[in-house]
PDB file of N, CA and C in Angstrom:
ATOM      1  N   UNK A   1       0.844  -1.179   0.000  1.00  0.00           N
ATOM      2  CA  UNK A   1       0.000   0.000   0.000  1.00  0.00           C
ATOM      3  C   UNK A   1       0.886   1.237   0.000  1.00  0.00           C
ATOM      4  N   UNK A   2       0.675   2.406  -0.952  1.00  0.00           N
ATOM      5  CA  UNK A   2       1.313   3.566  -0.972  1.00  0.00           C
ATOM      6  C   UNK A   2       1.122   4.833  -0.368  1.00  0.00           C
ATOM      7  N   UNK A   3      -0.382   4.743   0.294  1.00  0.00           N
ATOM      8  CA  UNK A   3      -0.419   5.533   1.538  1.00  0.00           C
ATOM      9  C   UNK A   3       0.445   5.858   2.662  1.00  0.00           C
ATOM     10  N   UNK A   4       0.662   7.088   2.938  1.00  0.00           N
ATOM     11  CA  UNK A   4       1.731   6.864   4.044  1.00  0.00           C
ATOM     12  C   UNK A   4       0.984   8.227   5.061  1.00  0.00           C
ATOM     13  N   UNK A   5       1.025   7.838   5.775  1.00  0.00           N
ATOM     14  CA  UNK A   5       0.186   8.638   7.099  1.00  0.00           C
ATOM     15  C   UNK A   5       1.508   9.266   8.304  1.00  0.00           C
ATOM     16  N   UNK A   6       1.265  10.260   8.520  1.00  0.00           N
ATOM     17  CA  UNK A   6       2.094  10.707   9.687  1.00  0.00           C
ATOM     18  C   UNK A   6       2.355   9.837  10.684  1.00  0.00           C
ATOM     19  N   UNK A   7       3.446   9.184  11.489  1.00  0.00           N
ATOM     20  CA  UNK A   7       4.075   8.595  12.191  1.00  0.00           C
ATOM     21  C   UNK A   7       2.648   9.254  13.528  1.00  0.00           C
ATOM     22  N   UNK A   8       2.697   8.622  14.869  1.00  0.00           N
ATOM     23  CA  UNK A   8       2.039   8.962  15.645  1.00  0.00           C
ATOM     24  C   UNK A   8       0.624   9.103  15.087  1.00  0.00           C
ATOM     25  N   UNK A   9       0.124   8.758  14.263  1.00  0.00           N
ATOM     26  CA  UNK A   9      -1.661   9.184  13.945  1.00  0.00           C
ATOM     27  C   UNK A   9      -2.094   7.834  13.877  1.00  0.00           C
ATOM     28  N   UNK A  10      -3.214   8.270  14.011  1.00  0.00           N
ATOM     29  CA  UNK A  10      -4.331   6.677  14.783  1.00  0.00           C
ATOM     30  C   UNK A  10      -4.373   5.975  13.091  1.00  0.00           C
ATOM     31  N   UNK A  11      -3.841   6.910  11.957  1.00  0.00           N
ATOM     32  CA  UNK A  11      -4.354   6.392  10.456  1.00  0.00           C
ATOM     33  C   UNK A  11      -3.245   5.461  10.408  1.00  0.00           C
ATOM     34  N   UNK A  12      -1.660   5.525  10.748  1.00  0.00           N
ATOM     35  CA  UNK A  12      -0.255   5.622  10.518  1.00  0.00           C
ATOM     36  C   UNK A  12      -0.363   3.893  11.569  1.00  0.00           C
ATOM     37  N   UNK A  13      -0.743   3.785  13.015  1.00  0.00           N
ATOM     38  CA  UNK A  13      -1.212   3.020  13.899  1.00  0.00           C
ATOM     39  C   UNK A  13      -2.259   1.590  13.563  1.00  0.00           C
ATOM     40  N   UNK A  14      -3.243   1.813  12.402  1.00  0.00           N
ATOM     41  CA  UNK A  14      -3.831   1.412  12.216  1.00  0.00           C
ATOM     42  C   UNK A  14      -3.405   0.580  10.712  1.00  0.00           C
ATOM     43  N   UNK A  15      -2.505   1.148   9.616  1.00  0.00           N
ATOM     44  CA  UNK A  15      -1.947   0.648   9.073  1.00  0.00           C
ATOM     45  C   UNK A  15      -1.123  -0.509  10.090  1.00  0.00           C
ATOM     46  N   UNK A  16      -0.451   0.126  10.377  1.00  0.00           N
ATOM     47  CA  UNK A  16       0.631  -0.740  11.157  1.00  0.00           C
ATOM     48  C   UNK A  16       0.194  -2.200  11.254  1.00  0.00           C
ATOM     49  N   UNK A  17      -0.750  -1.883  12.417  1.00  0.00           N
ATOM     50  CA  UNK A  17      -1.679  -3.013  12.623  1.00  0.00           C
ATOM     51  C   UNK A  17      -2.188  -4.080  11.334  1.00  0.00           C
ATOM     52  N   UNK A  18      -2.379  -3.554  10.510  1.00  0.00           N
ATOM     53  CA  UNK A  18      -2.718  -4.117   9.203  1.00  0.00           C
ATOM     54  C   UNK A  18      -1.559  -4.957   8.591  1.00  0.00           C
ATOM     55  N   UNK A  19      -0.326  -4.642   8.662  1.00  0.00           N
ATOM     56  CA  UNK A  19       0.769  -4.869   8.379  1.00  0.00           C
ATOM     57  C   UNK A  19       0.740  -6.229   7.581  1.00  0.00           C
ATOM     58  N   UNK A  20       0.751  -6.838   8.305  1.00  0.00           N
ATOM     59  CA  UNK A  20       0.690  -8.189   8.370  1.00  0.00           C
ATOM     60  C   UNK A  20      -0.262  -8.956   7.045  1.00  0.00           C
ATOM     61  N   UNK A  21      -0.838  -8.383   7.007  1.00  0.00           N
ATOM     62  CA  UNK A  21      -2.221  -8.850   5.969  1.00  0.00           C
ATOM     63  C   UNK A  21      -1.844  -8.129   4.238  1.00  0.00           C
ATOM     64  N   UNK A  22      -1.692  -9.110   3.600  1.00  0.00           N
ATOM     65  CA  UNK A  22      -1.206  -8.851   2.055  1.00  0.00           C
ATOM     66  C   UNK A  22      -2.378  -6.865   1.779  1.00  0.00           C
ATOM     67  N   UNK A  23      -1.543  -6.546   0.414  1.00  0.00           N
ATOM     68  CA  UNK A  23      -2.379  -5.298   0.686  1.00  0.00           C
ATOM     69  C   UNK A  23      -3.847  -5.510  -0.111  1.00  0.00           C
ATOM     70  N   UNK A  24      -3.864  -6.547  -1.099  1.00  0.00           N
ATOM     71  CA  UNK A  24      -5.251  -6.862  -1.416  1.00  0.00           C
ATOM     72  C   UNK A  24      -6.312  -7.687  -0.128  1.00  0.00           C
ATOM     73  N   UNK A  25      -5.963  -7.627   0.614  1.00  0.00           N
ATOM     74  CA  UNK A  25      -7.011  -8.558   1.728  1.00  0.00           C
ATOM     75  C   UNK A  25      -8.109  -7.548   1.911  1.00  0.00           C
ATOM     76  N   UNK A  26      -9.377  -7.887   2.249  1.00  0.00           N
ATOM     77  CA  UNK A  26     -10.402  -6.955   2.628  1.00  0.00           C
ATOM     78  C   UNK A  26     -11.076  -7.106   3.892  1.00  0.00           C
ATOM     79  N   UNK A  27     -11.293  -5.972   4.760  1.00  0.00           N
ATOM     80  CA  UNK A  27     -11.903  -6.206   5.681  1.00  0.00           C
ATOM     81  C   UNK A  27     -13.192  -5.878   6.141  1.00  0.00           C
ATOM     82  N   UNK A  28     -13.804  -5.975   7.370  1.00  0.00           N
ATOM     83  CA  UNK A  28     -15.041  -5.893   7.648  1.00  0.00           C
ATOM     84  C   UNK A  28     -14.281  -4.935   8.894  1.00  0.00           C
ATOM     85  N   UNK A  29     -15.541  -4.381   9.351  1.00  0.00           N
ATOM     86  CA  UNK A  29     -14.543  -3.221  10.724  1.00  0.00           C
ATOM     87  C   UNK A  29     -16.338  -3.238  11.563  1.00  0.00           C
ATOM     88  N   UNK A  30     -15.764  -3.642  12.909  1.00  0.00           N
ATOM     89  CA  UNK A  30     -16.950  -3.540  14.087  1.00  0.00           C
ATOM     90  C   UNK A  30     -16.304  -2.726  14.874  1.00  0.00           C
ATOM     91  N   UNK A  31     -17.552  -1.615  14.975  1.00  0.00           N
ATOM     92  CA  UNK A  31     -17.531  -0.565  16.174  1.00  0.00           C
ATOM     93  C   UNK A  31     -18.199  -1.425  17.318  1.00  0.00           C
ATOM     94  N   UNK A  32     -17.814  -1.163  18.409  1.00  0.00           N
ATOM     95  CA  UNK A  32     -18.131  -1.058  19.755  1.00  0.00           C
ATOM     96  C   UNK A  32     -18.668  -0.003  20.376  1.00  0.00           C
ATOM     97  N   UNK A  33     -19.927  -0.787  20.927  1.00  0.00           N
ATOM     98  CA  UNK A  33     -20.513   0.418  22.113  1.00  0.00           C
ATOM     99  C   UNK A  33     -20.513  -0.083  23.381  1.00  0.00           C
ATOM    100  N   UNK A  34     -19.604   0.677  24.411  1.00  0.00           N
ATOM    101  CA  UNK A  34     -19.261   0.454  25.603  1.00  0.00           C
ATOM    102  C   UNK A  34     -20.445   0.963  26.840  1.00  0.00           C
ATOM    103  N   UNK A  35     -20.090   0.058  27.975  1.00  0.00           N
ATOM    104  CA  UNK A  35     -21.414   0.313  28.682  1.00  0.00           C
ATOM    105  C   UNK A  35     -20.279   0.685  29.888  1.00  0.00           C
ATOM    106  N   UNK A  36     -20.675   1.322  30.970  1.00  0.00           N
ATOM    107  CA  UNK A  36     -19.508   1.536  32.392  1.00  0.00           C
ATOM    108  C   UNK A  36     -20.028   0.724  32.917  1.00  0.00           C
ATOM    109  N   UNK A  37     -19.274  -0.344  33.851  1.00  0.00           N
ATOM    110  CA  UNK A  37     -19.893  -1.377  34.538  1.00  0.00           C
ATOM    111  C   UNK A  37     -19.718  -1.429  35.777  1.00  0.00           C
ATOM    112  N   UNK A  38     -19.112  -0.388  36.452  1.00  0.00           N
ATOM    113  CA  UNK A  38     -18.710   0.137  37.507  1.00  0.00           C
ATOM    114  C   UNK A  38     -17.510   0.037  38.050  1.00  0.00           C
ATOM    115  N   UNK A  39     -16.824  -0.786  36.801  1.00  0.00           N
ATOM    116  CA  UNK A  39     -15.316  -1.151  37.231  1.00  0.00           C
ATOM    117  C   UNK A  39     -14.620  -0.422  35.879  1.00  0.00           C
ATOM    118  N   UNK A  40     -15.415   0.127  34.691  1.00  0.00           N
ATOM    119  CA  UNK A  40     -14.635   0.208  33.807  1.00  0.00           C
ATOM    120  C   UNK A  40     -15.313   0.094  32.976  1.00  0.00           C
ATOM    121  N   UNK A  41     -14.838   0.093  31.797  1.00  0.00           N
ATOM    122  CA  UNK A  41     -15.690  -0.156  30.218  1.00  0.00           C
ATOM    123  C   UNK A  41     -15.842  -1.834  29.518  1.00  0.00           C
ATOM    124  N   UNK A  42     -17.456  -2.102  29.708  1.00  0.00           N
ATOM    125  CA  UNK A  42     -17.341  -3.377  28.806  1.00  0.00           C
ATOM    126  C   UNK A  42     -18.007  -3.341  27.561  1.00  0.00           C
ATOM    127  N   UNK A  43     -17.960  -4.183  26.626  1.00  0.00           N
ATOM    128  CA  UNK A  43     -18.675  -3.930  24.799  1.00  0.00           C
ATOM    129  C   UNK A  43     -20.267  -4.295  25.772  1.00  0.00           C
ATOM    130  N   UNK A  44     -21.046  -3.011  24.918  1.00  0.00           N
ATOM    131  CA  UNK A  44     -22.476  -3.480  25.361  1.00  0.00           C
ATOM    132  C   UNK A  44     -23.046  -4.311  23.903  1.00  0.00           C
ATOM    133  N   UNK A  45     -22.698  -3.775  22.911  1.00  0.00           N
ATOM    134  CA  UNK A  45     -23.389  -3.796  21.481  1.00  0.00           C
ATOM    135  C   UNK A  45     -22.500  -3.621  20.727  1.00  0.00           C
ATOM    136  N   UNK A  46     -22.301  -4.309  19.430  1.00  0.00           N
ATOM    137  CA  UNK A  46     -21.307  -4.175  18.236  1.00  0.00           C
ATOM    138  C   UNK A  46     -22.019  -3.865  16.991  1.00  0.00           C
ATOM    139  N   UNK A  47     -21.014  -3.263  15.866  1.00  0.00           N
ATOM    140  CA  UNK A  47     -22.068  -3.238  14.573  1.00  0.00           C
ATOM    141  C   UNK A  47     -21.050  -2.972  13.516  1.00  0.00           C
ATOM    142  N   UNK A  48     -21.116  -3.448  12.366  1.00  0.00           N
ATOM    143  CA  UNK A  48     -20.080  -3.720  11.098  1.00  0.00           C
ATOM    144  C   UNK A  48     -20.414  -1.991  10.599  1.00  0.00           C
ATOM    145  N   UNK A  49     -19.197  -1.130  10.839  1.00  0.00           N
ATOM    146  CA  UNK A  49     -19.842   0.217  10.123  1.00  0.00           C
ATOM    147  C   UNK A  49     -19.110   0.408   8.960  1.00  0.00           C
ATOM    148  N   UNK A  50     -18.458  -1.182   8.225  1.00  0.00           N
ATOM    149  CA  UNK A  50     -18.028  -1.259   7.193  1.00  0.00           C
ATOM    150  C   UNK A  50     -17.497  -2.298   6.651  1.00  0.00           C
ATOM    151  N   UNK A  51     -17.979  -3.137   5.375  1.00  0.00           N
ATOM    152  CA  UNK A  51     -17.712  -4.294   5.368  1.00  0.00           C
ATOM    153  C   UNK A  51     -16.776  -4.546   4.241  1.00  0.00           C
ATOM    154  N   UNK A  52     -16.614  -5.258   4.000  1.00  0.00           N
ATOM    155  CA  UNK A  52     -15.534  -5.648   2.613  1.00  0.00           C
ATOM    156  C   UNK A  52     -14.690  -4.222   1.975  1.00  0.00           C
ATOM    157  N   UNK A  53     -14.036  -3.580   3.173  1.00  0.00           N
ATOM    158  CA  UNK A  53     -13.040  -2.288   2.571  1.00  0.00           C
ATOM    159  C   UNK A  53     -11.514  -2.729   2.369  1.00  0.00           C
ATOM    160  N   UNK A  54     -11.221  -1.785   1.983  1.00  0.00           N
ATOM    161  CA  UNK A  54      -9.494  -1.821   1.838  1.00  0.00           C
ATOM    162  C   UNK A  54      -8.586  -1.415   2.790  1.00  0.00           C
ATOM    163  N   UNK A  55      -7.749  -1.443   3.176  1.00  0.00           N
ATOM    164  CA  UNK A  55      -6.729  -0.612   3.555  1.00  0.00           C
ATOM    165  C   UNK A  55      -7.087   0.795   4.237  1.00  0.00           C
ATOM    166  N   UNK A  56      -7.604   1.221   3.249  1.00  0.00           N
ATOM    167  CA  UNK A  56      -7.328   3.019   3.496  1.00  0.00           C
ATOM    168  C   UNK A  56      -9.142   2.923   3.891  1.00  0.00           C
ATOM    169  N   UNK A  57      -9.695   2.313   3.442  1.00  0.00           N
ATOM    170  CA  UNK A  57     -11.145   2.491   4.173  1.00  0.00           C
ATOM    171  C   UNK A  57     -11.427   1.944   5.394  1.00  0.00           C
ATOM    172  N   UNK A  58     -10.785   1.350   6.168  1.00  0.00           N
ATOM    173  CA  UNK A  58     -10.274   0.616   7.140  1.00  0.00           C
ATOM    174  C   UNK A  58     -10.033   2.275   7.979  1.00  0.00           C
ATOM    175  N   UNK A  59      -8.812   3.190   7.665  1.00  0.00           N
ATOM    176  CA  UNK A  59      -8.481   4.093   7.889  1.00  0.00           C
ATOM    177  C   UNK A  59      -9.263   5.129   8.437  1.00  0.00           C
ATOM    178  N   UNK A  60     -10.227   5.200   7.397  1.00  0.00           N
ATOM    179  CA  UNK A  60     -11.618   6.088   7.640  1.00  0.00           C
ATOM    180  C   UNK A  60     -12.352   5.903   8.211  1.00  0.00           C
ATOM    181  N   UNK A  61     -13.240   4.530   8.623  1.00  0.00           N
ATOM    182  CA  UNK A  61     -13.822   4.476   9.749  1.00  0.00           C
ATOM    183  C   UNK A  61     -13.109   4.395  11.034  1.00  0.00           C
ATOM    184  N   UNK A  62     -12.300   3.857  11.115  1.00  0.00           N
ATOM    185  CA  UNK A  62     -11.384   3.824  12.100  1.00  0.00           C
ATOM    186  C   UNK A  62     -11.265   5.371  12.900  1.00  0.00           C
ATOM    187  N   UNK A  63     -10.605   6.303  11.596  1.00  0.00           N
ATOM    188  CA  UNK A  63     -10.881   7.726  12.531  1.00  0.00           C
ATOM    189  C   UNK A  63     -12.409   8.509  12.878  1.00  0.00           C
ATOM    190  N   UNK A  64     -13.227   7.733  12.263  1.00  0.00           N
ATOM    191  CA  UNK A  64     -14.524   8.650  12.420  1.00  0.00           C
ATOM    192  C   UNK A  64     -14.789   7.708  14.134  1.00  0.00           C
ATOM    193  N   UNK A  65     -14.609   6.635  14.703  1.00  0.00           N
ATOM    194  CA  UNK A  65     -14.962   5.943  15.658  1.00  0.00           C
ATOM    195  C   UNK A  65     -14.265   6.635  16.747  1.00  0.00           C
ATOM    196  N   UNK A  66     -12.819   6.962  16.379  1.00  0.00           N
ATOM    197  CA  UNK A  66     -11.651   7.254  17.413  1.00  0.00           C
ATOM    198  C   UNK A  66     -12.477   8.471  18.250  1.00  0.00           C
ATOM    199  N   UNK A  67     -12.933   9.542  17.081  1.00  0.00           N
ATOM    200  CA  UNK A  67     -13.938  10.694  17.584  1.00  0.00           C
ATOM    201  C   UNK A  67     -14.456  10.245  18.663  1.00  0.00           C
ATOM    202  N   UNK A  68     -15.457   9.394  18.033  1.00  0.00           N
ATOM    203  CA  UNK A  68     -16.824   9.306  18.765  1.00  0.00           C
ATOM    204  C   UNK A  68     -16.089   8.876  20.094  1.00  0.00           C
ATOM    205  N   UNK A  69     -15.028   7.569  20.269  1.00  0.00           N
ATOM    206  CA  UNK A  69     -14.736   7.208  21.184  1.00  0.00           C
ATOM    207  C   UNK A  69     -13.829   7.978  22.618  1.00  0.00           C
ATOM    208  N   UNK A  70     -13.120   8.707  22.048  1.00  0.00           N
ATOM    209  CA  UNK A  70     -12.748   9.830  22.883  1.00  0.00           C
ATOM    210  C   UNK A  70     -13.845  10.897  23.574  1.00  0.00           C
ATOM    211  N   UNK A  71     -15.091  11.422  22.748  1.00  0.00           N
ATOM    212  CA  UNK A  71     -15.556  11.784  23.200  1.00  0.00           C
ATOM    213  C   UNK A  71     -16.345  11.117  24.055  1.00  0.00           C
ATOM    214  N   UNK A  72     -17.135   9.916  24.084  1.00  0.00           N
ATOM    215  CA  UNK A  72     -18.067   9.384  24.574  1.00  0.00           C
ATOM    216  C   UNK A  72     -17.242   8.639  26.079  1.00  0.00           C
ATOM    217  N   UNK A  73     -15.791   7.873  25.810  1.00  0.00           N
ATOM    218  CA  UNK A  73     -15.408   7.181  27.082  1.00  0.00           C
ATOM    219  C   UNK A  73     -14.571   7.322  27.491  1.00  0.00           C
ATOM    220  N   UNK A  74     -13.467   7.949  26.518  1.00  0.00           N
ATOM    221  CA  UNK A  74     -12.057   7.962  27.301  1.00  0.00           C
ATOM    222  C   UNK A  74     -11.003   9.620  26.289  1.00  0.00           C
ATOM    223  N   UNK A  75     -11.719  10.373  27.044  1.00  0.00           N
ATOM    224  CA  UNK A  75     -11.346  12.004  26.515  1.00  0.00           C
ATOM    225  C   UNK A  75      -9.392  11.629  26.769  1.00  0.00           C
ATOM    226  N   UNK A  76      -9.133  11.035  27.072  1.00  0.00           N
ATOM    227  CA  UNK A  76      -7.231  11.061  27.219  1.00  0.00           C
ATOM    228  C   UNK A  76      -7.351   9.963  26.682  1.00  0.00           C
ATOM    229  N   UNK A  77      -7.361   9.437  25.628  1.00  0.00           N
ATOM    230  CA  UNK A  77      -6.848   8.084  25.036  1.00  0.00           C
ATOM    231  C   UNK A  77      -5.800   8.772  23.854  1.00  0.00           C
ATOM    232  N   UNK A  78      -4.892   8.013  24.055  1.00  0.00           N
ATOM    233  CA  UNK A  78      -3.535   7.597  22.997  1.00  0.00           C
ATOM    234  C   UNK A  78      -3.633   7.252  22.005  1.00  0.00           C
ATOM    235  N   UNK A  79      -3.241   8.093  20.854  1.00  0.00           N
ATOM    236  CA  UNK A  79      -2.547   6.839  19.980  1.00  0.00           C
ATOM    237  C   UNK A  79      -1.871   5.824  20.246  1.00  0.00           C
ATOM    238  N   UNK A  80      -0.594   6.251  21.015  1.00  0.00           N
ATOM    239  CA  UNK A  80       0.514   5.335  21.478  1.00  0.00           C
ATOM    240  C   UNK A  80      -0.434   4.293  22.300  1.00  0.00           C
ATOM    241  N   UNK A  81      -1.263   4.076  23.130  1.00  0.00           N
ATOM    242  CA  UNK A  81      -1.651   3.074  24.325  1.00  0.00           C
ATOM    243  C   UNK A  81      -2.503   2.424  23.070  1.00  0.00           C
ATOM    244  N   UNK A  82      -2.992   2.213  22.119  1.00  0.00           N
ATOM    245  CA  UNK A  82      -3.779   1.479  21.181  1.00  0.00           C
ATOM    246  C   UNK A  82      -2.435   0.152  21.316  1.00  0.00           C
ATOM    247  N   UNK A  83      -3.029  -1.047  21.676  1.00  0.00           N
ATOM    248  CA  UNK A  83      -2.580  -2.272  21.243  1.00  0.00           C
ATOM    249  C   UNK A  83      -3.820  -3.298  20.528  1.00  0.00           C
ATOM    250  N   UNK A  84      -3.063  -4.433  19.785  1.00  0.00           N
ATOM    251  CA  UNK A  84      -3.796  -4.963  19.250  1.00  0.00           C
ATOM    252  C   UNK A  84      -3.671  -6.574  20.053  1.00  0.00           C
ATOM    253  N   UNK A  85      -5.302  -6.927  20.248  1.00  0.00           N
ATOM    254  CA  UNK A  85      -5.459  -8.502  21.093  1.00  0.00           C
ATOM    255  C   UNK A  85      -6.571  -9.017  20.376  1.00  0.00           C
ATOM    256  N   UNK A  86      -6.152  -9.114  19.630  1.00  0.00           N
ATOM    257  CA  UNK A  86      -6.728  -9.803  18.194  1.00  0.00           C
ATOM    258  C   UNK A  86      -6.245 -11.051  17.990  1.00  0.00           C
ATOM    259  N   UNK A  87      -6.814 -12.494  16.973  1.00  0.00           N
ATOM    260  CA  UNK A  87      -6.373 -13.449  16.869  1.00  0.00           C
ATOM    261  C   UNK A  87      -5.880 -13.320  15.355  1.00  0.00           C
ATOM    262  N   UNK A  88      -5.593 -14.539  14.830  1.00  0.00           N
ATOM    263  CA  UNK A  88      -4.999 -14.142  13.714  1.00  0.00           C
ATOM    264  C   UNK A  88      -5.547 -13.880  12.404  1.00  0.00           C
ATOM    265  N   UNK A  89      -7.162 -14.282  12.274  1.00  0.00           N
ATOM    266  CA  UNK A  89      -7.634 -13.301  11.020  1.00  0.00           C
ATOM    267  C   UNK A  89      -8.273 -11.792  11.649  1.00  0.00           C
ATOM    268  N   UNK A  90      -7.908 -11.406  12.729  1.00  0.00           N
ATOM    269  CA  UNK A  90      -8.182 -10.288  13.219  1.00  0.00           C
ATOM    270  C   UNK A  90      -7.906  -9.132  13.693  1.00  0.00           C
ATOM    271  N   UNK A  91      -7.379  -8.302  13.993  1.00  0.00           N
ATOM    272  CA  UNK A  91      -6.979  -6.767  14.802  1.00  0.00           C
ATOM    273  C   UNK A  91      -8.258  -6.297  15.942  1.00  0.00           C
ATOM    274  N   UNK A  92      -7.709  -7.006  17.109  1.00  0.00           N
ATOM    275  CA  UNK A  92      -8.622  -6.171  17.783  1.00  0.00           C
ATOM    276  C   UNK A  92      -8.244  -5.289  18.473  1.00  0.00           C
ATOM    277  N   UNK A  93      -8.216  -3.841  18.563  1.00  0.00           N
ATOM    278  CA  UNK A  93      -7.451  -2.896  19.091  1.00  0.00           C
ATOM    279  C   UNK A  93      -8.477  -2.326  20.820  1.00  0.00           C
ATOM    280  N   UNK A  94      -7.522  -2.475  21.024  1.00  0.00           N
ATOM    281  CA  UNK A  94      -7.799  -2.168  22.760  1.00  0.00           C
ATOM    282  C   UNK A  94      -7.151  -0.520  23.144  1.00  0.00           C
ATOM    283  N   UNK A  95      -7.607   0.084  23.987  1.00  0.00           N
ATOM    284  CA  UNK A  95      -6.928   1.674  24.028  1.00  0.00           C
ATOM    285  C   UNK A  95      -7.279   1.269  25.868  1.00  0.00           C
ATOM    286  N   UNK A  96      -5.678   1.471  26.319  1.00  0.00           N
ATOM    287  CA  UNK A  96      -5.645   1.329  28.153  1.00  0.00           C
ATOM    288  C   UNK A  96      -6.762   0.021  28.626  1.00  0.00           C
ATOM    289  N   UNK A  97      -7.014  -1.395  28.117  1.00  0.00           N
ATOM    290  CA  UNK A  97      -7.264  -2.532  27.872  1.00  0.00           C
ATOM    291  C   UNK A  97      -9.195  -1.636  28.000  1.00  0.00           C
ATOM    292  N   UNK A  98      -9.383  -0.996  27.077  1.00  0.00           N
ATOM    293  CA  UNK A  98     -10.524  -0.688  26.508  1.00  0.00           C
ATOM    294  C   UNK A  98     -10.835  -0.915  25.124  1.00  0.00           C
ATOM    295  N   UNK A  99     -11.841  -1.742  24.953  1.00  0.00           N
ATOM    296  CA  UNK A  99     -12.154  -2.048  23.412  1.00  0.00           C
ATOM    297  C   UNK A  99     -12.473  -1.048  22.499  1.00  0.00           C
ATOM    298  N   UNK A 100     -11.923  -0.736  21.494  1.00  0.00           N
ATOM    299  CA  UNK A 100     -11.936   0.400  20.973  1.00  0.00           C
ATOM    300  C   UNK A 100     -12.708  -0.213  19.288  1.00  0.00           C
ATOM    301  N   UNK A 101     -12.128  -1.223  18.809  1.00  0.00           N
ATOM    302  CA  UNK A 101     -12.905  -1.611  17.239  1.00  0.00           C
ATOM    303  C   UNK A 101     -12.140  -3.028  17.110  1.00  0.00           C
ATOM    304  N   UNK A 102     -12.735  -3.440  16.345  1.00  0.00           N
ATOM    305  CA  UNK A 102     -12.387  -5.141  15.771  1.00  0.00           C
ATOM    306  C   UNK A 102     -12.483  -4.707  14.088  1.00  0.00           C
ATOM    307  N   UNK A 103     -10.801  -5.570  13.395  1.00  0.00           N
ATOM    308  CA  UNK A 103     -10.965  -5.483  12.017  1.00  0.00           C
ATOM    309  C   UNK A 103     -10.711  -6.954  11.565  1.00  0.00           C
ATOM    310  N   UNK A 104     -11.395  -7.217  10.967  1.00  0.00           N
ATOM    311  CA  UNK A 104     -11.800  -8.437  10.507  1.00  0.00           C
ATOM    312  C   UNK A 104     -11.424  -9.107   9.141  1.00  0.00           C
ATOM    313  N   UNK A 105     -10.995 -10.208   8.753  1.00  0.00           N
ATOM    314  CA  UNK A 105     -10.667  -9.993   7.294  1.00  0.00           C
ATOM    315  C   UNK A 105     -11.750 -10.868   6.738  1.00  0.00           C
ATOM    316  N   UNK A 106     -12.416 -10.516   5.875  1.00  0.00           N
ATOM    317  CA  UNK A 106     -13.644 -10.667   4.986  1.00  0.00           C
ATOM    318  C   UNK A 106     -13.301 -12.369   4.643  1.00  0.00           C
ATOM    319  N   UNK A 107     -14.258 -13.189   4.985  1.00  0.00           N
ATOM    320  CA  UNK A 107     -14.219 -14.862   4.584  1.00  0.00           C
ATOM    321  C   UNK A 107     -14.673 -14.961   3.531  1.00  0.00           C
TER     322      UNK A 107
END
C-alpha cells in the first residue's frame, strides 16, 4: 500500500496493525458500544460500520470511531496506548485494555 500517514496518527497506527495482511485482503470493521460497569468499560453492542473495505477504508472508519470514542469514554486516550489482542484473522485494538474496534478480514 502507498499511503503513508504521519508517524504517531491513529491512520499511521492502524496501518501498522494491518501490516501483516497482504495489501489486497479486505476487511469488515466492528464498532463497539461500551457500557460503564462500575469497574470500567465493557462492549455493550457491536455493529459492522463497514464491510468488505481496503486498507485506506479501514483508515476512515477507524478515525470517524476514534472521535466518537474519545468523546463518549475515554477524553485522554492515545494513539501510542492502542494495542492490538486480536487473533490471527483479526486486529482487535484495545486503548488502556478498553475495546476500541475489531478489524476483521472478509471470509
Amino acid at each position: 500500500m502507498n499511503t503513508k500517514f504521519p508517524k504517531n496518527t491513529l491512520e499511521h497506527a492502524i496501518i501498522e496493525f494491518l501490516a501483516r495482511f497482504p495489501d489486497e485482503t479486505r476487511f469488515n470493521v466492528i464498532m463497539h458500544e461500551l457500557t460503564n460497569d462500575g469497574h470500567g468499560w465493557s462492549v455493550n453492542d457491536s455493529w459492522y460500520s463497514l464491510r468488505d473495505g481496503n486498507k485506506e477504508q479501514v483508515t476512515i472508519a477507524a478515525r470517524g470511531r476514534w472521535e466518537i470514542f474519545k468523546l463518549n469514554y475515554m477524553p485522554k486516550a492515545l494513539v501510542r496506548k492502542l494495542t492490538d489482542v486480536g487473533w490471527e484473522n483479526e486486529v482487535r485494538i484495545d486503548c488502556d485494555h478498553t475495546a476500541f474496534l475489531t478489524i476483521r478480514v472478509c471470509e
